[in-house]
C-alpha atoms as a PDB file:
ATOM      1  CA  UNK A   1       9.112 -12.203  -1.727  1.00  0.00           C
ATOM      2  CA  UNK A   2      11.334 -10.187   0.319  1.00  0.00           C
ATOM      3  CA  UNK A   3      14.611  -8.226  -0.985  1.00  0.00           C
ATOM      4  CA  UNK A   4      16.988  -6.495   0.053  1.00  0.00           C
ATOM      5  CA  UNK A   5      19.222  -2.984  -0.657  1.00  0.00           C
ATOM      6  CA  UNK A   6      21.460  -0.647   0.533  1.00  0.00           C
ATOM      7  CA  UNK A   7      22.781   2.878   0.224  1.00  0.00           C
ATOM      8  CA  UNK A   8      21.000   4.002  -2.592  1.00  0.00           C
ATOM      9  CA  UNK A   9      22.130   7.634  -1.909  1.00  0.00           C
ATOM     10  CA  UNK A  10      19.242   8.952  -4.715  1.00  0.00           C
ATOM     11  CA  UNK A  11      20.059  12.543  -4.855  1.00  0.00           C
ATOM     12  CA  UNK A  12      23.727  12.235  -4.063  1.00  0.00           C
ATOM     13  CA  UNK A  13      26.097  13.776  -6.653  1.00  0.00           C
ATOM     14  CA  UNK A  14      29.063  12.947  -5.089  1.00  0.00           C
ATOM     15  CA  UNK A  15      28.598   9.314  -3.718  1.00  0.00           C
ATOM     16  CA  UNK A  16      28.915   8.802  -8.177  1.00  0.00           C
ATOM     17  CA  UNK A  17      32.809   9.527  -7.682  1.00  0.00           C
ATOM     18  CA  UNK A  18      33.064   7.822  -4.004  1.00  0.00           C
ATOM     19  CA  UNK A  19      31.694   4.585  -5.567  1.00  0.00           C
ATOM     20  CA  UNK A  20      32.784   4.795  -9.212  1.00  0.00           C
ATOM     21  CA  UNK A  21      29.229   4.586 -10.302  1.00  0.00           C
ATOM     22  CA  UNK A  22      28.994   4.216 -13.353  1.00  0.00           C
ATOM     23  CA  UNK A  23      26.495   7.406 -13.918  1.00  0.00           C
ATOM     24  CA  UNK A  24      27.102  10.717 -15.559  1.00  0.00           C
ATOM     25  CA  UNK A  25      24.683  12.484 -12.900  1.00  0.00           C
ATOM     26  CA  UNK A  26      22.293  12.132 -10.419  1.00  0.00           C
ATOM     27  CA  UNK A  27      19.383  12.111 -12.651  1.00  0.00           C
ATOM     28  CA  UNK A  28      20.625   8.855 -14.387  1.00  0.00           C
ATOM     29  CA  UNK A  29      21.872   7.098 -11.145  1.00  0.00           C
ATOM     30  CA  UNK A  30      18.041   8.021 -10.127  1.00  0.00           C
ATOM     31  CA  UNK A  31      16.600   6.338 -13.653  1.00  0.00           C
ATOM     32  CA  UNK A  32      18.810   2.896 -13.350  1.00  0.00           C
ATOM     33  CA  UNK A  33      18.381   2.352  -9.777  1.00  0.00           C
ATOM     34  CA  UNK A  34      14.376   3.181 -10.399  1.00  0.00           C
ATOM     35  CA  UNK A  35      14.347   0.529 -13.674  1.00  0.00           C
ATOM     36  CA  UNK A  36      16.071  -1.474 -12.129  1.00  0.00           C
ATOM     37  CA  UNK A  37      14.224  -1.632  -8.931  1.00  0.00           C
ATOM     38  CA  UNK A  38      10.908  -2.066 -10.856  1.00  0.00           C
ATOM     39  CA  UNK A  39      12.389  -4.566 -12.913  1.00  0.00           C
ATOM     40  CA  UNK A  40      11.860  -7.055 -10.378  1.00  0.00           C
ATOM     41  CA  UNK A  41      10.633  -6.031  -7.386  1.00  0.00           C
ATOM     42  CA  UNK A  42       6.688  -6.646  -7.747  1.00  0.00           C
ATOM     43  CA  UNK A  43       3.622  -4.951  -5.885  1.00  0.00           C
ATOM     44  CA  UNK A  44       3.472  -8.382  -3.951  1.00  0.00           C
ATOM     45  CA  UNK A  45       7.331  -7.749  -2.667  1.00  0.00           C
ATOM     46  CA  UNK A  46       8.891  -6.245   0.528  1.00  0.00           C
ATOM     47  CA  UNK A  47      11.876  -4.574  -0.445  1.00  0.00           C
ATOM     48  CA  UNK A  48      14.192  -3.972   3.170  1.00  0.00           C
ATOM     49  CA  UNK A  49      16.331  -0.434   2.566  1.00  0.00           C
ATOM     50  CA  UNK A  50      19.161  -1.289   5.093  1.00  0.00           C
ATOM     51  CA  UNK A  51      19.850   2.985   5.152  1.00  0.00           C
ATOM     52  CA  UNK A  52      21.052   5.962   3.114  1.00  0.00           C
ATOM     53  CA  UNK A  53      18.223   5.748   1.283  1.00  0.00           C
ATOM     54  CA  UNK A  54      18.239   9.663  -0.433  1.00  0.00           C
ATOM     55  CA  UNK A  55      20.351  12.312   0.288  1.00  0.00           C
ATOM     56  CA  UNK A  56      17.374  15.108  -0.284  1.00  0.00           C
ATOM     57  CA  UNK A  57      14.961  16.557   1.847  1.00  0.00           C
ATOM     58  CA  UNK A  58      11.733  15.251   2.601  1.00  0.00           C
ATOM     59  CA  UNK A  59      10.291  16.613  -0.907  1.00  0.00           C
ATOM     60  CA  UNK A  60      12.689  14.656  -2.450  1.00  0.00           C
ATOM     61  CA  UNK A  61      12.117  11.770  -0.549  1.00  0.00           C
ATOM     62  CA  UNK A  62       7.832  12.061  -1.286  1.00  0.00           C
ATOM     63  CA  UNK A  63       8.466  11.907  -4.698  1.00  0.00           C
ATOM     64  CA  UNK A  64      10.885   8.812  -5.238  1.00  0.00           C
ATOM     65  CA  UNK A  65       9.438   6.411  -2.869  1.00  0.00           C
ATOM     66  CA  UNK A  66       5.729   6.207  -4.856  1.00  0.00           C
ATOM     67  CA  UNK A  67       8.049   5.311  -7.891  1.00  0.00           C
ATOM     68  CA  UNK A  68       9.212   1.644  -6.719  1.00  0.00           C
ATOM     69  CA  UNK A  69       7.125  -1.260  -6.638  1.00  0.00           C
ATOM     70  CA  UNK A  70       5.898  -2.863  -3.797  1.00  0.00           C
ATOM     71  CA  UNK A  71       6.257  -2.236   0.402  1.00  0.00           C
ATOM     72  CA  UNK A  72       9.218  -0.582   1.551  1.00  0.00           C
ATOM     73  CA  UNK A  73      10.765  -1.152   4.983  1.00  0.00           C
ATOM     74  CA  UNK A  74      13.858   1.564   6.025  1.00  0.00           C
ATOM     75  CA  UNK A  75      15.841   0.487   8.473  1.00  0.00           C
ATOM     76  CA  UNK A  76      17.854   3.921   9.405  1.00  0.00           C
ATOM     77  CA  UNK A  77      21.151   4.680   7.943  1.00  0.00           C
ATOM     78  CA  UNK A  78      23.561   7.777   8.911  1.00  0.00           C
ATOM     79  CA  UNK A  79      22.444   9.706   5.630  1.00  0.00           C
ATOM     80  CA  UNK A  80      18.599   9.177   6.496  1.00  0.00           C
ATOM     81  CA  UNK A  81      16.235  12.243   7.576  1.00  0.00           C
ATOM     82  CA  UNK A  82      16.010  12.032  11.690  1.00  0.00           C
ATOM     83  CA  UNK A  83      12.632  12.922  10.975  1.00  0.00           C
ATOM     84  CA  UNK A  84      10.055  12.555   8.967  1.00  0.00           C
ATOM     85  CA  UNK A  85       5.881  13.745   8.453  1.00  0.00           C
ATOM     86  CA  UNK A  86       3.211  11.475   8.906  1.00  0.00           C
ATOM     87  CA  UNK A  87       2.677  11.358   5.634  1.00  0.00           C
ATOM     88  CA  UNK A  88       6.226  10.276   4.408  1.00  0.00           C
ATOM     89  CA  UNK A  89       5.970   7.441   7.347  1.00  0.00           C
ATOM     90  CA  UNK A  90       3.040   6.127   5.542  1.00  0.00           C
ATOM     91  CA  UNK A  91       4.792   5.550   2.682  1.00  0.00           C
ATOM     92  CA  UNK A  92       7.020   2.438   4.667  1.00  0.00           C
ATOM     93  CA  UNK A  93       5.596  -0.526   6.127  1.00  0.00           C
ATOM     94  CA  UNK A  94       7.846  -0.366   8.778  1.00  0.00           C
ATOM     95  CA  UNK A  95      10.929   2.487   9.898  1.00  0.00           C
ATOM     96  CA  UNK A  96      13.654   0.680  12.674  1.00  0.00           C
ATOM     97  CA  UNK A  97      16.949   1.435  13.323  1.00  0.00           C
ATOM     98  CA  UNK A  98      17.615  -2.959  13.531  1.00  0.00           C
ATOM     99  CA  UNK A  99      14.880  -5.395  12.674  1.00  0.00           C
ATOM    100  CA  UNK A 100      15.187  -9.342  12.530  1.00  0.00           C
ATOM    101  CA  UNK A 101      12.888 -11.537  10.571  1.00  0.00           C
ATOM    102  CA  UNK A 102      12.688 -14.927   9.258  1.00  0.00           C
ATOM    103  CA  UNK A 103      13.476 -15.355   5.526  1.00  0.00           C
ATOM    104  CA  UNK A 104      12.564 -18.673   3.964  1.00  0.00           C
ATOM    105  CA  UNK A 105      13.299 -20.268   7.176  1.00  0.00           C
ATOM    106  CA  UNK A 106      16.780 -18.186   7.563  1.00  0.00           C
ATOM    107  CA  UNK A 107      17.204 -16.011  10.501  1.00  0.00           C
ATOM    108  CA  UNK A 108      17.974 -12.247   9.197  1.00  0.00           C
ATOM    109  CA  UNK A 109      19.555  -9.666  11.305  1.00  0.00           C
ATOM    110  CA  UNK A 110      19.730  -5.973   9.680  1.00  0.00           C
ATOM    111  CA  UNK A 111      20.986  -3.134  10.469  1.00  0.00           C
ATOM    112  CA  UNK A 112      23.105  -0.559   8.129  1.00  0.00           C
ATOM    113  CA  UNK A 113      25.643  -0.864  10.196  1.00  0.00           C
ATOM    114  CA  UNK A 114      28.336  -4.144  10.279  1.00  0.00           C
ATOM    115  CA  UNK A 115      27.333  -5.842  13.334  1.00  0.00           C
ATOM    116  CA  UNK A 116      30.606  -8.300  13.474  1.00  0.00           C
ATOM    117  CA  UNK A 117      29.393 -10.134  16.802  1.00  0.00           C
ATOM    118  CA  UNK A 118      25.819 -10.568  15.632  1.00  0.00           C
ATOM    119  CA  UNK A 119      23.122 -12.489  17.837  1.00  0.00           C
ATOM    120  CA  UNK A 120      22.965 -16.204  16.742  1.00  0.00           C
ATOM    121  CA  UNK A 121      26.672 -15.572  14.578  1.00  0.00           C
ATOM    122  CA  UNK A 122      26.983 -19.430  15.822  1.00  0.00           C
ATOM    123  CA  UNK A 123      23.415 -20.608  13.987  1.00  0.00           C
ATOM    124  CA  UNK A 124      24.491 -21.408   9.906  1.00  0.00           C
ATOM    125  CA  UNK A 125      21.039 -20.489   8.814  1.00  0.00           C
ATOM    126  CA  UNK A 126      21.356 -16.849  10.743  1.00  0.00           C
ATOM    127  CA  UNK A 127      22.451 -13.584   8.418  1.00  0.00           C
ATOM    128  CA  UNK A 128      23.448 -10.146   9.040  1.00  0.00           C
ATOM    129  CA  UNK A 129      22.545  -8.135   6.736  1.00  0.00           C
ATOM    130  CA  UNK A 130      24.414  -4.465   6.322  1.00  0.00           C
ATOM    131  CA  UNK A 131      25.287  -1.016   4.353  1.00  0.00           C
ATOM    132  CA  UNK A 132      27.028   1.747   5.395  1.00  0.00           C
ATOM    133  CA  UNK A 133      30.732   0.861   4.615  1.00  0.00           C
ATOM    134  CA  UNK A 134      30.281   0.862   0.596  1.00  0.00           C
ATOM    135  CA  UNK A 135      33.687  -0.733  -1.309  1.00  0.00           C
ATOM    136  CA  UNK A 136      35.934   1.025   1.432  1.00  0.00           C
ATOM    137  CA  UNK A 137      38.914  -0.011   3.335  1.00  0.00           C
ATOM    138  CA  UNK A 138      36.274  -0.436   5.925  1.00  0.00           C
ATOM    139  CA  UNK A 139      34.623  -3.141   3.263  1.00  0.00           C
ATOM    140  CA  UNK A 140      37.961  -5.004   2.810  1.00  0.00           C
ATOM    141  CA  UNK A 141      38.204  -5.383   6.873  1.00  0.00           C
ATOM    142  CA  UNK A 142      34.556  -6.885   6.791  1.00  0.00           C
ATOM    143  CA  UNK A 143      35.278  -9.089   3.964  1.00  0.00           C
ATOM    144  CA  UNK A 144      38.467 -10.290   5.576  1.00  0.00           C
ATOM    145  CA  UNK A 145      36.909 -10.674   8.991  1.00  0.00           C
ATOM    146  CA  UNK A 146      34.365 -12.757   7.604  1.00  0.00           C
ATOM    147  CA  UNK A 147      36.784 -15.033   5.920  1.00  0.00           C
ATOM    148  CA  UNK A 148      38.656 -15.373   9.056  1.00  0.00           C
ATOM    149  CA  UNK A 149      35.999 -16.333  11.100  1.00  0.00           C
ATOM    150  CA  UNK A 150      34.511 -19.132   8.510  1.00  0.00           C
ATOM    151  CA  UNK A 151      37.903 -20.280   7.638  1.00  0.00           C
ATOM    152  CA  UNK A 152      38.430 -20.868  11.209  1.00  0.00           C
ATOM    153  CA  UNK A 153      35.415 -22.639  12.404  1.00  0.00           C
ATOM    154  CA  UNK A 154      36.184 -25.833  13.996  1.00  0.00           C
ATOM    155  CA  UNK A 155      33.144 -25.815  16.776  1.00  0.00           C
ATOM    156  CA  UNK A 156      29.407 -25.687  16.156  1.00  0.00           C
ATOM    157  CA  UNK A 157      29.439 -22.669  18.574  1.00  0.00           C
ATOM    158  CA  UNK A 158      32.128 -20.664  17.214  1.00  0.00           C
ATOM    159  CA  UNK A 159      30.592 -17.681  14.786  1.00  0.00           C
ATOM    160  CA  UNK A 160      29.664 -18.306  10.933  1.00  0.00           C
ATOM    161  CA  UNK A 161      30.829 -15.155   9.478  1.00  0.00           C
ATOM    162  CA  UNK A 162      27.060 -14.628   7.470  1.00  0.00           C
ATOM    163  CA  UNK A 163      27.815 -10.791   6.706  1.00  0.00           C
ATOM    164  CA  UNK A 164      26.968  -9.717   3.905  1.00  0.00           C
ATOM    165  CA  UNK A 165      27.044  -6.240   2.720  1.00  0.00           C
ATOM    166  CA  UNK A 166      23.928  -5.268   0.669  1.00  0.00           C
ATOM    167  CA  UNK A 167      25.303  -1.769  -0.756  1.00  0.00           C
ATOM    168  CA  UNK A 168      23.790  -1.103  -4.251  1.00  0.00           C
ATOM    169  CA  UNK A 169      27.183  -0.662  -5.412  1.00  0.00           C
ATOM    170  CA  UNK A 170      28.518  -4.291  -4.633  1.00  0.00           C
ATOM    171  CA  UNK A 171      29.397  -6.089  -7.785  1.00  0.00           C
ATOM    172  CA  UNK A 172      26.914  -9.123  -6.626  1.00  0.00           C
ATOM    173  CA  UNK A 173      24.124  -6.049  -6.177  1.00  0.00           C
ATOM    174  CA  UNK A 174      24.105  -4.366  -9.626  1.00  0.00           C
ATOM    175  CA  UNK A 175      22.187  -1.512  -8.426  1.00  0.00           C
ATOM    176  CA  UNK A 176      19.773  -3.595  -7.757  1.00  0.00           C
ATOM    177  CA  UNK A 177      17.118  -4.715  -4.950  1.00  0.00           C
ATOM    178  CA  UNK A 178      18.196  -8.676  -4.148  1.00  0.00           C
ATOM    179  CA  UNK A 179      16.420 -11.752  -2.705  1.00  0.00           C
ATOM    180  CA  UNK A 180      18.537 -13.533   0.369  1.00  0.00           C
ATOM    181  CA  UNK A 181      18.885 -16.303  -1.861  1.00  0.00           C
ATOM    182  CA  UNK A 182      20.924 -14.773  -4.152  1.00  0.00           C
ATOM    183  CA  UNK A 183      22.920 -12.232  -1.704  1.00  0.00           C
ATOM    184  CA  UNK A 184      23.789 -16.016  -0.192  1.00  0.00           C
ATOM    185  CA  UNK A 185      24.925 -17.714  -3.086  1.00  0.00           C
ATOM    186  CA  UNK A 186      27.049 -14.648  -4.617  1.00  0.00           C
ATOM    187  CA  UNK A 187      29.080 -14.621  -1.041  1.00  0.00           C
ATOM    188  CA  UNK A 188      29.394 -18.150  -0.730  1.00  0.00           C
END
């Protein structure tokens, strides 16, 4: 089963105040969003990190990742080391800046950033999947955007409006990893 997350920020002191987590510290932001993770995300699963994974160095980053369940696949955010060993590649199945894949017959476009013009925005069954703008001003514009766009769709090739941000920190995301299913039915 696939899932998806983004903007974990593990490490991060002050993303806690810039999101209103609802953490003391780091160290228990790090404990929920690794319970939580684990809690059901299985070895079997592919769990898509659409960016700002961990604000640490690469130490940091070697010992979190071994701690969640199943494969991981990062797809870059602006927070994200520009580089990385061998050895901390190895620990992703895959590391892209965009990726597309099909999702229980769903097209899925990701990328951490908001892509508002996405390919195949026109196809129903097409999503773009994104991070990066948290529960922002920037957020509002996306969520408004997207209404606009399905509230005015009168032509089968006029665009959908399928964004949907994955941030941890989204009320539908609870700090936890999600299947598309239930990303699409909590923005429907």
């Amino acid at each position: 089963m696939n899932r998806y997350i983004s903007d974990l920020h593990f490490g991060h002191a002050n993303i806690i105040r810039f999101d209103g987590r609802p953490f003391a510290d780091t160290k228990q932001m790090e404990e929920t969003l690794i319970n939580n993770w684990n809690g059901v995300v299985t070895e079997k699963d592919t769990t898509f990190i659409l960016g700002d994974f961990c604000w640490g160095t690469e130490p940091e980053w070697k010992r979190i990742v071994p701690q969640l369940n199943g494969d991981k696949v990062l797809i870059r955010g602006n927070h994200d080391l520009k580089s990385m060993s061998s050895g901390l590649k190895k620990m992703f199945q895959d590391i892209k800046e965009y990726k597309e894949i099909t999702d229980d017959g769903k097209h899925v476009i990701m990328c951490h950033y908001p892509i508002l013009l996405y390919k195949s925005s026109y196809n129903p069954d097409c999503y773009m999947l994104c991070g990066h703008v948290h529960t922002t001003r920037e957020n509002d514009f996306l969520n408004k955007w997207r209404e606009e766009l399905k509230r005015s769709r009168t032509m089968n090739s006029h665009n959908c409006g399928n964004i949907i941000n994955v941030g941890c920190m989204m009320p539908y995301m609870g700090y936890t990893p999600r299947t598309l299913q239930e990303l699409i039915k909590a923005n429907s």
